[in-house]
Protein backbone atom coordinates (compact mmCIF):
# COMPACT_ATOMS: atom_id res chain seq x y z
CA UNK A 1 0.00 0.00 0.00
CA UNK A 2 2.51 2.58 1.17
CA UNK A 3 3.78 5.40 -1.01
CA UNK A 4 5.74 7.98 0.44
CA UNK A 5 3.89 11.69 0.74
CA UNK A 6 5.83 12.86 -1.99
CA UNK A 7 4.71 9.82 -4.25
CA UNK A 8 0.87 10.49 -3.07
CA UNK A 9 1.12 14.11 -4.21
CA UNK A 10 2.71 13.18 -7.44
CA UNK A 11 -0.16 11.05 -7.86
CA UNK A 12 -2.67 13.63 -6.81
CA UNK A 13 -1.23 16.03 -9.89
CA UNK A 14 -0.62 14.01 -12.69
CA UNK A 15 -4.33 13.73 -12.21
CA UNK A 16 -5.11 16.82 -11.76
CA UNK A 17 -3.78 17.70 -14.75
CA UNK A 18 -4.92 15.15 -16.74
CA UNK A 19 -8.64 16.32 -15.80
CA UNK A 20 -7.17 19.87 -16.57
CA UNK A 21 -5.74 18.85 -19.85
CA UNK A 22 -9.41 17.39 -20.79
CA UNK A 23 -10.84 20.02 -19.84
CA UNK A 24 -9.11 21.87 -21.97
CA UNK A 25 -8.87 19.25 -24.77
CA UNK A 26 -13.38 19.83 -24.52
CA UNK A 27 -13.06 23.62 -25.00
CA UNK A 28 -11.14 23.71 -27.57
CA UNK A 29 -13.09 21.17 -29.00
CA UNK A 30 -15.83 23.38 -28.69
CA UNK A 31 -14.21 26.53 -30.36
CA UNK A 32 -13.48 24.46 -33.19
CA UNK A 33 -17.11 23.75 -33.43
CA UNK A 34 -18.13 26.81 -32.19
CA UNK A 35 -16.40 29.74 -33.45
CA UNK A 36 -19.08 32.31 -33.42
CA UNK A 37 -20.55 31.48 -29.95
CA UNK A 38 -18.20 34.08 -28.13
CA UNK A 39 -16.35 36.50 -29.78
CA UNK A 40 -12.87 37.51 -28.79
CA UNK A 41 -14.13 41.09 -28.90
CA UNK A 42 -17.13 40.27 -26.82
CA UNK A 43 -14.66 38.22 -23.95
CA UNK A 44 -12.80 41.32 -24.02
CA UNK A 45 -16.11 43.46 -22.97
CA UNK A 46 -16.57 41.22 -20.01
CA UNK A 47 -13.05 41.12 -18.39
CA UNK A 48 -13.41 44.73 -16.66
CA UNK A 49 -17.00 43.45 -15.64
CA UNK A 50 -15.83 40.21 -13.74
CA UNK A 51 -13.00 41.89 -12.30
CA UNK A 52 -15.51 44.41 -10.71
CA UNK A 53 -17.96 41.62 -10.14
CA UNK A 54 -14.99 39.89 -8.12
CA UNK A 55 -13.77 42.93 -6.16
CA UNK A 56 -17.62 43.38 -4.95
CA UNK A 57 -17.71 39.57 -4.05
CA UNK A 58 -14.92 40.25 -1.75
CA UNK A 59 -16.27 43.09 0.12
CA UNK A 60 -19.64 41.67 0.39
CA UNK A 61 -19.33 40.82 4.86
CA UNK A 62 -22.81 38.38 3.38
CA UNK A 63 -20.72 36.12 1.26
CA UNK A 64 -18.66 33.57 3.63
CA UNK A 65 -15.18 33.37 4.10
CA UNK A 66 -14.50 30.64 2.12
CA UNK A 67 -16.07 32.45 -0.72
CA UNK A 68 -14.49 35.18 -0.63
CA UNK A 69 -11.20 33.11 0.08
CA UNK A 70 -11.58 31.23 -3.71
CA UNK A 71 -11.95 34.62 -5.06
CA UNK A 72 -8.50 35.65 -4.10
CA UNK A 73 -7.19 32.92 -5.24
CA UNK A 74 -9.02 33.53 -7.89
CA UNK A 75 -7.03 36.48 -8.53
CA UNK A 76 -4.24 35.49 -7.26
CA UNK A 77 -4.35 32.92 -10.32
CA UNK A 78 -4.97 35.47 -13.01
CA UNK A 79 -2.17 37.70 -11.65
CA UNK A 80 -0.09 35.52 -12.09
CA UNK A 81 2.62 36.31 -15.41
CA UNK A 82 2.74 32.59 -16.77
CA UNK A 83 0.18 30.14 -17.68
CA UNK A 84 0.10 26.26 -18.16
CA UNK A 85 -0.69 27.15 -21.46
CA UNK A 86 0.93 30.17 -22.91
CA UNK A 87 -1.88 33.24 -23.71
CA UNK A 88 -0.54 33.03 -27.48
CA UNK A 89 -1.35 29.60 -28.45
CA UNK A 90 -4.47 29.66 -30.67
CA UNK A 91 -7.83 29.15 -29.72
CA UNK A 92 -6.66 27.42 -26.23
CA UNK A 93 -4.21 30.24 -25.25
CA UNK A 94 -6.88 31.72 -22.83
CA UNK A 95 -8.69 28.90 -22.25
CA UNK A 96 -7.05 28.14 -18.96
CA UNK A 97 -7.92 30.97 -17.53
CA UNK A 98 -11.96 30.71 -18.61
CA UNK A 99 -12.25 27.20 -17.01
CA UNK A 100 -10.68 28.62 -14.11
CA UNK A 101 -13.12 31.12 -13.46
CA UNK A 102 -15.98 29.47 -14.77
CA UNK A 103 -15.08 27.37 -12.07
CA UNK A 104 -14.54 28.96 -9.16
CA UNK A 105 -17.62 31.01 -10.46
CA UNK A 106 -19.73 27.96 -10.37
CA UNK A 107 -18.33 27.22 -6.60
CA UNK A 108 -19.55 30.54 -5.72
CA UNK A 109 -22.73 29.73 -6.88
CA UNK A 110 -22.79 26.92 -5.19
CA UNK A 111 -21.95 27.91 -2.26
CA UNK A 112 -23.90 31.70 -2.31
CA UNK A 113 -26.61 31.18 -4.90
CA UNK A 114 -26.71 32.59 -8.38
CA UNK A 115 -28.34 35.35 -6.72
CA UNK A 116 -24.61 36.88 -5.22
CA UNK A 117 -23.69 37.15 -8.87
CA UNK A 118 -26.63 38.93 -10.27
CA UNK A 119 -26.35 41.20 -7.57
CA UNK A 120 -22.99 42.46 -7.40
CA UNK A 121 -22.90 41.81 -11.33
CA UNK A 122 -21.69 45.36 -12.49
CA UNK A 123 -22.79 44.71 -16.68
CA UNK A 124 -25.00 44.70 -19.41
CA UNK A 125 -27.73 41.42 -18.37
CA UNK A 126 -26.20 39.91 -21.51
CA UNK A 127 -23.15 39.60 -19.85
CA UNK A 128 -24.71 38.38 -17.24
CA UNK A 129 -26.27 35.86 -18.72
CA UNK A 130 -23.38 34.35 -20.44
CA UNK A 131 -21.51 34.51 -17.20
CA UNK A 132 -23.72 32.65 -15.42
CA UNK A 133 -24.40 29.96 -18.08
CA UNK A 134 -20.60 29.43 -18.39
CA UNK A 135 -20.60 29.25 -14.85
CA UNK A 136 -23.35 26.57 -14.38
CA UNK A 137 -26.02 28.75 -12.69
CA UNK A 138 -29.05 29.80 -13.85
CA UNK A 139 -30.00 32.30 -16.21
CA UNK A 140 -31.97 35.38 -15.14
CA UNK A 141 -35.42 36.17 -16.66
């Protein structure tokens, strides 16, 4: 049985990134198919509203302190200046960074409710609505 701590947490990663690399294998997947479904230009249009979105997450004393904890760590991630797949590889390049907030998005909703995002959401209800469909929640009315 055994394994040494070191061995167990090798373990633990290569699997992690093998979910990781499916994950990302699946999206790019679905650029290929679906190249009009979200515009580069349109991506770009939403980045200033989740980063506001995230820095009223944080300050909201409502939200727990776990969520607020994945949201730095959230940022934390995205501040970071390298990837595990460089920004400049097509279609994938930013793809890393989409599941990971998608994710931790989705965890907050979890967690909080799809109603903590529409109501700290700072944008357009389009946005909104993609936002919260990439992120597993439900869609407003």
């Amino acid at each position: 049985m055994g394994g040494g701590l070191w061995e167990n947490l090798g373990i633990l990663l290569a699997g992690a990134l093998v979910v990781y690399g499916g994950l990302l294998l699946l999206l790019w997947g679905y650029a290929r198919k679906n190249p009009d479904t979200v515009a580069l230009r349109e991506a770009l249009r939403l980045l200033p509203d989740l980063l506001r979105l995230l820095k009223r997450l944080l300050a909201d004393p409502a939200l727990g302190w776990s969520v607020r904890l994945r949201v730095v760590l959230l940022l934390g991630y995205l501040l970071l200046p390298f990837d595990l797949v460089p920004d400049f590889v097509p279609l994938i390049g930013y793809a890393d960074d989409a599941v990971v907030v998608a994710l931790v998005l989705r965890s907050v909703i979890r967690s909080a409710g799809a109603e903590a995002i529409e109501r700290h959401w700072p944008g357009t209800q389009t946005g909104l609505q993609l936002v919260l469909t990439l992120a597993g929640g439900t869609s407003p009315k």
